[in-house]
Protein backbone atom coordinates (compact mmCIF):
# COMPACT_ATOMS: atom_id res chain seq x y z
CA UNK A 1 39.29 84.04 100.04
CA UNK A 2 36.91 86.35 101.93
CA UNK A 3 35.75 89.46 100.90
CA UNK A 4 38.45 91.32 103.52
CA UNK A 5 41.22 89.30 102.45
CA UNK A 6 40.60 89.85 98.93
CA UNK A 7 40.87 94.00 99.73
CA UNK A 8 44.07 93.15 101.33
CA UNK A 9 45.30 91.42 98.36
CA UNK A 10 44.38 94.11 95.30
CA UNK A 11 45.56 96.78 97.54
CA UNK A 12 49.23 95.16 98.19
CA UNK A 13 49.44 94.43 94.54
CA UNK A 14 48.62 97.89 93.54
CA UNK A 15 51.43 99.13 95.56
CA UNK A 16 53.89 97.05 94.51
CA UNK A 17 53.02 97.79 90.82
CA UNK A 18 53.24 101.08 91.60
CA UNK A 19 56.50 100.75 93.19
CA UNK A 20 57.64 98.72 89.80
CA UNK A 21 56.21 101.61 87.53
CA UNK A 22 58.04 104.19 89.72
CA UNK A 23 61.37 102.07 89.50
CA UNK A 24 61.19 101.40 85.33
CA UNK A 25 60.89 105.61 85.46
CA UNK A 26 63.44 106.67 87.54
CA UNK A 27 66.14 108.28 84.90
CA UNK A 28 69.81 107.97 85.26
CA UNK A 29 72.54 110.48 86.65
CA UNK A 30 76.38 110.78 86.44
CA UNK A 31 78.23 110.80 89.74
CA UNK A 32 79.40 114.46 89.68
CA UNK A 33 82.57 113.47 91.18
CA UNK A 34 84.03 110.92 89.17
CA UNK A 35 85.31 113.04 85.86
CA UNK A 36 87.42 115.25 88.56
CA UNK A 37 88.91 112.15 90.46
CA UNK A 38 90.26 110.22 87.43
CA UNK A 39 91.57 113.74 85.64
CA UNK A 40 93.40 115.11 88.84
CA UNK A 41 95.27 111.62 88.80
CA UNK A 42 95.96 110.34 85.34
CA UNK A 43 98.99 110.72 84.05
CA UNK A 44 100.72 112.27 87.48
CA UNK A 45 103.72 110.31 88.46
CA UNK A 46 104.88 108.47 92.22
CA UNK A 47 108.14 107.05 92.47
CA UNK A 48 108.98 104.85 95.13
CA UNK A 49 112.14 104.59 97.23
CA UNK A 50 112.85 101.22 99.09
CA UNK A 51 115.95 100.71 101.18
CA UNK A 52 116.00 97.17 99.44
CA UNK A 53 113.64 95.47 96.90
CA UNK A 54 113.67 91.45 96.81
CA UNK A 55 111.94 91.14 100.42
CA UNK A 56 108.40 90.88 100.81
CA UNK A 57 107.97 93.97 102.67
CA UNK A 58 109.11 96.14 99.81
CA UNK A 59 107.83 93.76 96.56
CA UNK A 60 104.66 93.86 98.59
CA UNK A 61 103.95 96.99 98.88
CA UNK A 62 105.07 98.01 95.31
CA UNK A 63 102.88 95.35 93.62
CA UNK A 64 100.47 97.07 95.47
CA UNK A 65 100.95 100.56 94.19
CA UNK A 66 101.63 99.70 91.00
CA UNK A 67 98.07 97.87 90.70
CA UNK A 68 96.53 100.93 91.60
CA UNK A 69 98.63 103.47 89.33
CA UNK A 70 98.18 101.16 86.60
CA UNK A 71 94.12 101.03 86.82
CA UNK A 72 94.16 105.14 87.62
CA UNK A 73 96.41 105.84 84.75
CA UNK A 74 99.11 107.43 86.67
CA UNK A 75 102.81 106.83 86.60
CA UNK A 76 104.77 104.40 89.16
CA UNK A 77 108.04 103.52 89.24
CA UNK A 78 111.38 101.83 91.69
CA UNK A 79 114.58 103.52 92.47
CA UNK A 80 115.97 101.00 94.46
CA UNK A 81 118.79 101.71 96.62
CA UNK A 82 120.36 98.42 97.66
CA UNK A 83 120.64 98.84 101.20
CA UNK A 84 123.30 102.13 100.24
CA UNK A 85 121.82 105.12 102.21
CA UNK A 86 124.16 107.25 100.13
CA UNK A 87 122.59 106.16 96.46
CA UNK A 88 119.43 106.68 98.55
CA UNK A 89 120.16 110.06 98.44
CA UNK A 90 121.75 111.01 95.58
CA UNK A 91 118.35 109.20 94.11
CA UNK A 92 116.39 111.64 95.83
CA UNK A 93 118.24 114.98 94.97
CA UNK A 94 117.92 113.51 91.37
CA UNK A 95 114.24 113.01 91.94
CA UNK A 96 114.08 117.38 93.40
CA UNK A 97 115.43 117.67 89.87
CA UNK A 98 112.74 115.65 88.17
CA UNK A 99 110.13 116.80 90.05
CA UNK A 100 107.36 113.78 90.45
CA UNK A 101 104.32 114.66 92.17
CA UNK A 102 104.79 112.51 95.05
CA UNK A 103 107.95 110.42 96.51
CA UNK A 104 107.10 107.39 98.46
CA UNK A 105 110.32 106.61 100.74
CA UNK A 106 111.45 104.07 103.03
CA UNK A 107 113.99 105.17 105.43
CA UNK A 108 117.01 103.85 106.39
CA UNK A 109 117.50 105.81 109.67
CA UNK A 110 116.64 109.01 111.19
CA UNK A 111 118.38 111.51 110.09
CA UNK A 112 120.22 110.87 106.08
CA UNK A 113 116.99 111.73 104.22
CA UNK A 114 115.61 114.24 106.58
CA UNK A 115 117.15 117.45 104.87
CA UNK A 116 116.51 116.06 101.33
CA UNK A 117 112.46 115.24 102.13
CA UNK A 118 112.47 118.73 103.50
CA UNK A 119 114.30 120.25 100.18
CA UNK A 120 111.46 117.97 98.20
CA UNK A 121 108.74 119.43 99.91
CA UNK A 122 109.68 122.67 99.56
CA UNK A 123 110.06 121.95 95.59
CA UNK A 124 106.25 121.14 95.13
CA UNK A 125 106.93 117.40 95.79
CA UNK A 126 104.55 115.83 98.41
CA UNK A 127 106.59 113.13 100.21
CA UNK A 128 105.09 110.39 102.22
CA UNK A 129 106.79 108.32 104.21
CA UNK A 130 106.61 104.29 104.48
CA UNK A 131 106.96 102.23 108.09
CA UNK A 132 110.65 103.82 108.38
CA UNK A 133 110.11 106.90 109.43
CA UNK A 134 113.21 110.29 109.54
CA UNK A 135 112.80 112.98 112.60
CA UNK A 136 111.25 115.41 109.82
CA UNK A 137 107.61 115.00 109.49
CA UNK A 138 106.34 115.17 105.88
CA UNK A 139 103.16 114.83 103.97
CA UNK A 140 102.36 111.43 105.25
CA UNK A 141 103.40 108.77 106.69
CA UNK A 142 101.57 104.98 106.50
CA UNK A 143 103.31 102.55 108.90
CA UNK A 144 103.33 100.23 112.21
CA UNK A 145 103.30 101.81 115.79
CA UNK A 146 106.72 100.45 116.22
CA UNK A 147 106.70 101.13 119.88
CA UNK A 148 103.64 99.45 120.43
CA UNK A 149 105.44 96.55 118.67
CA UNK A 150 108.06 96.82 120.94
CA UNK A 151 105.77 96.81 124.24
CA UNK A 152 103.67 93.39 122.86
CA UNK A 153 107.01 91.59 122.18
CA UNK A 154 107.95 92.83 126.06
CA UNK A 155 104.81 91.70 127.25
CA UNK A 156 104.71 88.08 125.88
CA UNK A 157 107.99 87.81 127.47
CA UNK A 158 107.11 88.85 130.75
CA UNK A 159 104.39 86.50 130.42
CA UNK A 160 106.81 83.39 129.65
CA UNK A 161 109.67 84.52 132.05
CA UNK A 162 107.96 87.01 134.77
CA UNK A 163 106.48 83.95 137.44
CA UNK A 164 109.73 82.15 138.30
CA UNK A 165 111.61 82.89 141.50
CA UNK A 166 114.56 84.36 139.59
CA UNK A 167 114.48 87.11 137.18
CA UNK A 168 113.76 85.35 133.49
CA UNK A 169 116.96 86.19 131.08
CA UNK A 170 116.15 87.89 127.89
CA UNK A 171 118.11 89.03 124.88
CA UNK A 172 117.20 92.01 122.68
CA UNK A 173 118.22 91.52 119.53
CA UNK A 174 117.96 95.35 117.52
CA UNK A 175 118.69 96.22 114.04
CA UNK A 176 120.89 98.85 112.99
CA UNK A 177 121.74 101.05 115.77
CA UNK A 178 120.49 104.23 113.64
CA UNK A 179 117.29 102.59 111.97
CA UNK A 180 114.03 104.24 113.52
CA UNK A 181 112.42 101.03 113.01
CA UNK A 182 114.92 99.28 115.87
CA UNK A 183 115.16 102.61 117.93
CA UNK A 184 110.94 102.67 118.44
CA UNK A 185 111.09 99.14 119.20
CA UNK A 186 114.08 99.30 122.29
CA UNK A 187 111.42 101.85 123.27
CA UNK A 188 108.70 99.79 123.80
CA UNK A 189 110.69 97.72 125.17
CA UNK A 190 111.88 99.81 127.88
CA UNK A 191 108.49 100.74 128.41
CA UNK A 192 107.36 97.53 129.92
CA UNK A 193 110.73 96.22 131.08
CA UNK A 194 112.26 98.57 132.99
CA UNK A 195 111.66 98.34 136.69
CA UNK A 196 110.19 95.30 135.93
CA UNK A 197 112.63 93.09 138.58
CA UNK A 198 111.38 89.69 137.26
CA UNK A 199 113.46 90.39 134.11
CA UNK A 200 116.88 90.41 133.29
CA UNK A 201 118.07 91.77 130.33
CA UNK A 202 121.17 90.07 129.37
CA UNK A 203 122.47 91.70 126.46
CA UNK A 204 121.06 94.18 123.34
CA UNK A 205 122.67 93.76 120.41
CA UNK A 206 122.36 94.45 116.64
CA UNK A 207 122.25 92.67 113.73
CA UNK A 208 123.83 94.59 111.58
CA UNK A 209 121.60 95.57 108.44
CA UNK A 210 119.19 92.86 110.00
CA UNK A 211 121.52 89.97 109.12
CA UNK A 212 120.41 86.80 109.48
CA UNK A 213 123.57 85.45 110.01
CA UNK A 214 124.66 88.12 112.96
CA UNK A 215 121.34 87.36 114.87
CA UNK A 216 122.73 83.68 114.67
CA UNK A 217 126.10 83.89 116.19
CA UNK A 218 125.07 86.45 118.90
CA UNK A 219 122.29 84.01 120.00
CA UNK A 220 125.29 81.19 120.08
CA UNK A 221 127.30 83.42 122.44
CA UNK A 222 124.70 84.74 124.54
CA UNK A 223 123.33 81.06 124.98
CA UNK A 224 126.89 79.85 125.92
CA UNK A 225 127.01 82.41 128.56
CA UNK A 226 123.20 82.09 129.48
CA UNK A 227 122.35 78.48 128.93
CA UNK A 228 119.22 79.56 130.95
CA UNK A 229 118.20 82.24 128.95
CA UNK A 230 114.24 82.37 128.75
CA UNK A 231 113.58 84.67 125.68
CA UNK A 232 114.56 86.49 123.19
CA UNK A 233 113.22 89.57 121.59
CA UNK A 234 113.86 89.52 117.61
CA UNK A 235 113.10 92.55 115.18
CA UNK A 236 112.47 91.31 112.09
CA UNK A 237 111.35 87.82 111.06
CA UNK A 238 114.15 87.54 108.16
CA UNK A 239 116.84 88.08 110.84
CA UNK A 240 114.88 86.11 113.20
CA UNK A 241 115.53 82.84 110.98
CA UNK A 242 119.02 83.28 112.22
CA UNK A 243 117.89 83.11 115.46
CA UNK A 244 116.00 80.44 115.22
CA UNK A 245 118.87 78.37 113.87
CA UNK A 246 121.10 78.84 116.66
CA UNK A 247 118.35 77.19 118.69
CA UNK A 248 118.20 74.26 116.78
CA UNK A 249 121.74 73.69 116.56
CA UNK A 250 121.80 73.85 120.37
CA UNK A 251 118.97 71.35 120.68
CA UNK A 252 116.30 73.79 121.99
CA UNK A 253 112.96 72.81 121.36
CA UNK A 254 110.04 75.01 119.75
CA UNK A 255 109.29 76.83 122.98
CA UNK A 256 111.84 75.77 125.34
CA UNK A 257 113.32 79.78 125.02
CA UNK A 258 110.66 82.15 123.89
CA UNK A 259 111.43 83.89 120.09
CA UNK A 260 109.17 87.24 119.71
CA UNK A 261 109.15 88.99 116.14
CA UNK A 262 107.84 90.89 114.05
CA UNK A 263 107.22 91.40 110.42
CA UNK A 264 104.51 92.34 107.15
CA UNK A 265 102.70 89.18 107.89
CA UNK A 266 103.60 86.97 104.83
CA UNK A 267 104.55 83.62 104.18
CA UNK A 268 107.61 83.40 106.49
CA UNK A 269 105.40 84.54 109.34
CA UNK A 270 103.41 81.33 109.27
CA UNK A 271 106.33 78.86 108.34
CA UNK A 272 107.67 80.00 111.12
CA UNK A 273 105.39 79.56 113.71
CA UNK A 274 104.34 75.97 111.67
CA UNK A 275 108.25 74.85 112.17
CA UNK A 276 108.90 76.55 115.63
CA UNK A 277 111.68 78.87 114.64
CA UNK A 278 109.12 81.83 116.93
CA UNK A 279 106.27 81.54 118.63
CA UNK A 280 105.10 84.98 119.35
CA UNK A 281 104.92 87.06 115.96
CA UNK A 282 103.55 90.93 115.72
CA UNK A 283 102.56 91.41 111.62
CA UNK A 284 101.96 94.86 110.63
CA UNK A 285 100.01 93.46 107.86
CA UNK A 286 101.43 94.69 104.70
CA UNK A 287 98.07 94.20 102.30
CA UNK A 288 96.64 96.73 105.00
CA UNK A 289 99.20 98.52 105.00
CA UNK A 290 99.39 98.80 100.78
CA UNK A 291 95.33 99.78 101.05
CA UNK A 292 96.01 102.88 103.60
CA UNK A 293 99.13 103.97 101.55
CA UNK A 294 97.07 104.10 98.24
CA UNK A 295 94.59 106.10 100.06
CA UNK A 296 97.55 108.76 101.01
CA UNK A 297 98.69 108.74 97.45
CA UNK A 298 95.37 109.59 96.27
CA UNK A 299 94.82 112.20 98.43
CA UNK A 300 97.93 113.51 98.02
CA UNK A 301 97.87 114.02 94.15
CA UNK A 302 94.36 115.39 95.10
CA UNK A 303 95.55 118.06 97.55
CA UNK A 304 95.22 121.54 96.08
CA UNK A 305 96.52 122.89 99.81
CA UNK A 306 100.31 124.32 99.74
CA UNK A 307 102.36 121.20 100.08
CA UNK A 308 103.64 120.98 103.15
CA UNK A 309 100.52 122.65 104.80
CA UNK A 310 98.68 118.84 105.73
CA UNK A 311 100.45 115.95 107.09
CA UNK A 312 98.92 112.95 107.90
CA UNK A 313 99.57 110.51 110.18
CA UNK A 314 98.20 106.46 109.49
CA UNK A 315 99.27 103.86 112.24
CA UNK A 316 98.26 99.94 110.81
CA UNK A 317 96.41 98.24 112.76
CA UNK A 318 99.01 95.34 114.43
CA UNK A 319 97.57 91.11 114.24
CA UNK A 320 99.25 89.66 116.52
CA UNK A 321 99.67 85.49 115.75
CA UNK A 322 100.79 82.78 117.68
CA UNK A 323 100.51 78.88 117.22
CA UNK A 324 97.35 78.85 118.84
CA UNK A 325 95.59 81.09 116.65
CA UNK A 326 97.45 80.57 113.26
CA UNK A 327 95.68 80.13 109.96
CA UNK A 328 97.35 80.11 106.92
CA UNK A 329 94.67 82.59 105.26
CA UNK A 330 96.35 85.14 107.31
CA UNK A 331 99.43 85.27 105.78
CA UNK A 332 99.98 86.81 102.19
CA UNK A 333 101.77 85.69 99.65
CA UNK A 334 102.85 88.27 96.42
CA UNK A 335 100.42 86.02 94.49
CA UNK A 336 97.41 86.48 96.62
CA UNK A 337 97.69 90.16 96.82
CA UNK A 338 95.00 91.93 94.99
């Protein structure tokens, strides 16, 4: 090694001992943050309000919650409501009484909680609302851009159905006729249908409380009376199985007539485009979902502000999945949510 090299050497090592000396010395600190975030949560309580446990959607994003709650050491509980808007609310007067520190609710249309989330707010109780929105803007609200939904469903169909030289036949298939969820959705719709003349609507109907069975038989009629019907526009993927079974039984093909959907993105949304029962499918991702309403549960138990006083909007980002792009790792299970 010559005699320049050799400089080169004893300098570079000198600096990096330096460096290590430096390093062993540096003292510790506390994050100054962390004592005030774990006391402003612990032992605060959120209480969720489902239209319906037992489907993904809602076991989902409770599992979720309740991970969190239980590693923050706050309070989490159900009040299911079994698809009975009036126990919905008689739950939530009950829950003004008890006064948790924040209401998580799932709506079952616009208007039948909208007074009672207002009378909550106004009791001290921050209430954020989940994917089903009411016409009375609260705290929060963590959800799918249901219109946009709406407008991607539209748009695959116009891309199966728009080229032929007659109009392509489509049925809309809605949920309950006062759900927000279905009503956002006709929107989008509209909003990329109408004046569009290489579409035909053919009929909009709904399913009832997103019945499974009703989707069925009004696909049986419609196809009767449309045996060239092109696609069909579903909004939900449970219903959608429905759907997908009057197909079958009238020896359609996986394809032959266009099913859109939607749903949170679990297992069904994969089977289904595995097995042909759709082959267009819009998740709003529930784990994502889950992860942004945790985040406006925390800040809501660490708001100081007058409730009422912030609201916050969070729109989840849509996947959309086809057969073409499916992997399985996409879609969630309950026992691969962390």
């Amino acid at each position: 090694m010559n005699k320049l090299a050799k400089t080169a050497f004893g300098l570079a090592m000198a600096t990096l001992i330096g460096a290590g000396s430096a390093a062993v010395a540096q003292t510790s600190m506390g994050d100054p943050l962390r004592e005030t975030y774990y006391s402003n949560v612990k032992d605060r309580k959120v209480v969720f309000v489902p239209v319906f446990m037992g489907l993904d959607l809602t076991e989902g994003w409770s599992k979720i919650m309740a991970r969190q709650a239980k590693e923050l050491g706050y309070n989490y509980e159900v009040r299911n409501s079994n698809f009975n808007t009036a126990a919905g609310a008689q739950t939530i007067t009950s829950l003004i009484s008890e006064e948790p520190d924040v209401i998580v609710v799932q709506n079952p249309d616009v208007q039948s909680y909208a007074k009672l989330l207002q009378q909550a707010e106004k009791a001290g109780i921050r209430v954020i609302q989940l994917n089903m929105k009411t016409n009375y803007q609260t705290t929060g609200f963590v959800g799918a851009d249901v219109e946009l939904i709406g407008e991607k469903q539209a748009e695959a169909a116009v891309a199966k159905c728009g080229a032929g030289d007659q109009p392509g036949k489509v049925l809309v298939l809605a949920g309950p006729p006062t759900s927000p969820f279905s009503a956002y959705m006709l929107k989008g719709y509209e909003n990329v249908l109408n004046g569009n003349d290489k579409i035909q609507i053919v009929s909009v109907q709904s399913t009832g409380d997103y019945e499974s069975s009703k989707a069925k038989s009004i696909t049986q009629v419609v196809l009767q009376q449309h045996p060239d019907l092109c696609a069909i526009l579903g909004v939900w993927d449970n219903a959608d199985v429905g759907t997908a079974a009057a197909l079958q039984e009238a020896g359609k093909k996986p394809g032959d007539i266009l099913v859109t959907t939607s749903g949170g993105g679990g297992e069904l949304a994969c089977k289904g485009l595995r097995e042909g029962l759709w082959q267009y499918y819009v998740s709003y991702d529930v784990p994502g979902q889950g992860r942004d309403l945790n985040a406006l549960i925390l800040a809501a138990l660490q708001d100081k502000n007058e409730v009422g006083s912030t609201k916050t909007v969070i729109y989840t980002p849509l996947v959309t999945y086809t057969p073409e792009t499916l992997g399985d790792e996409r879609c969630w299970s309950l026992d691969t949510l962390r």
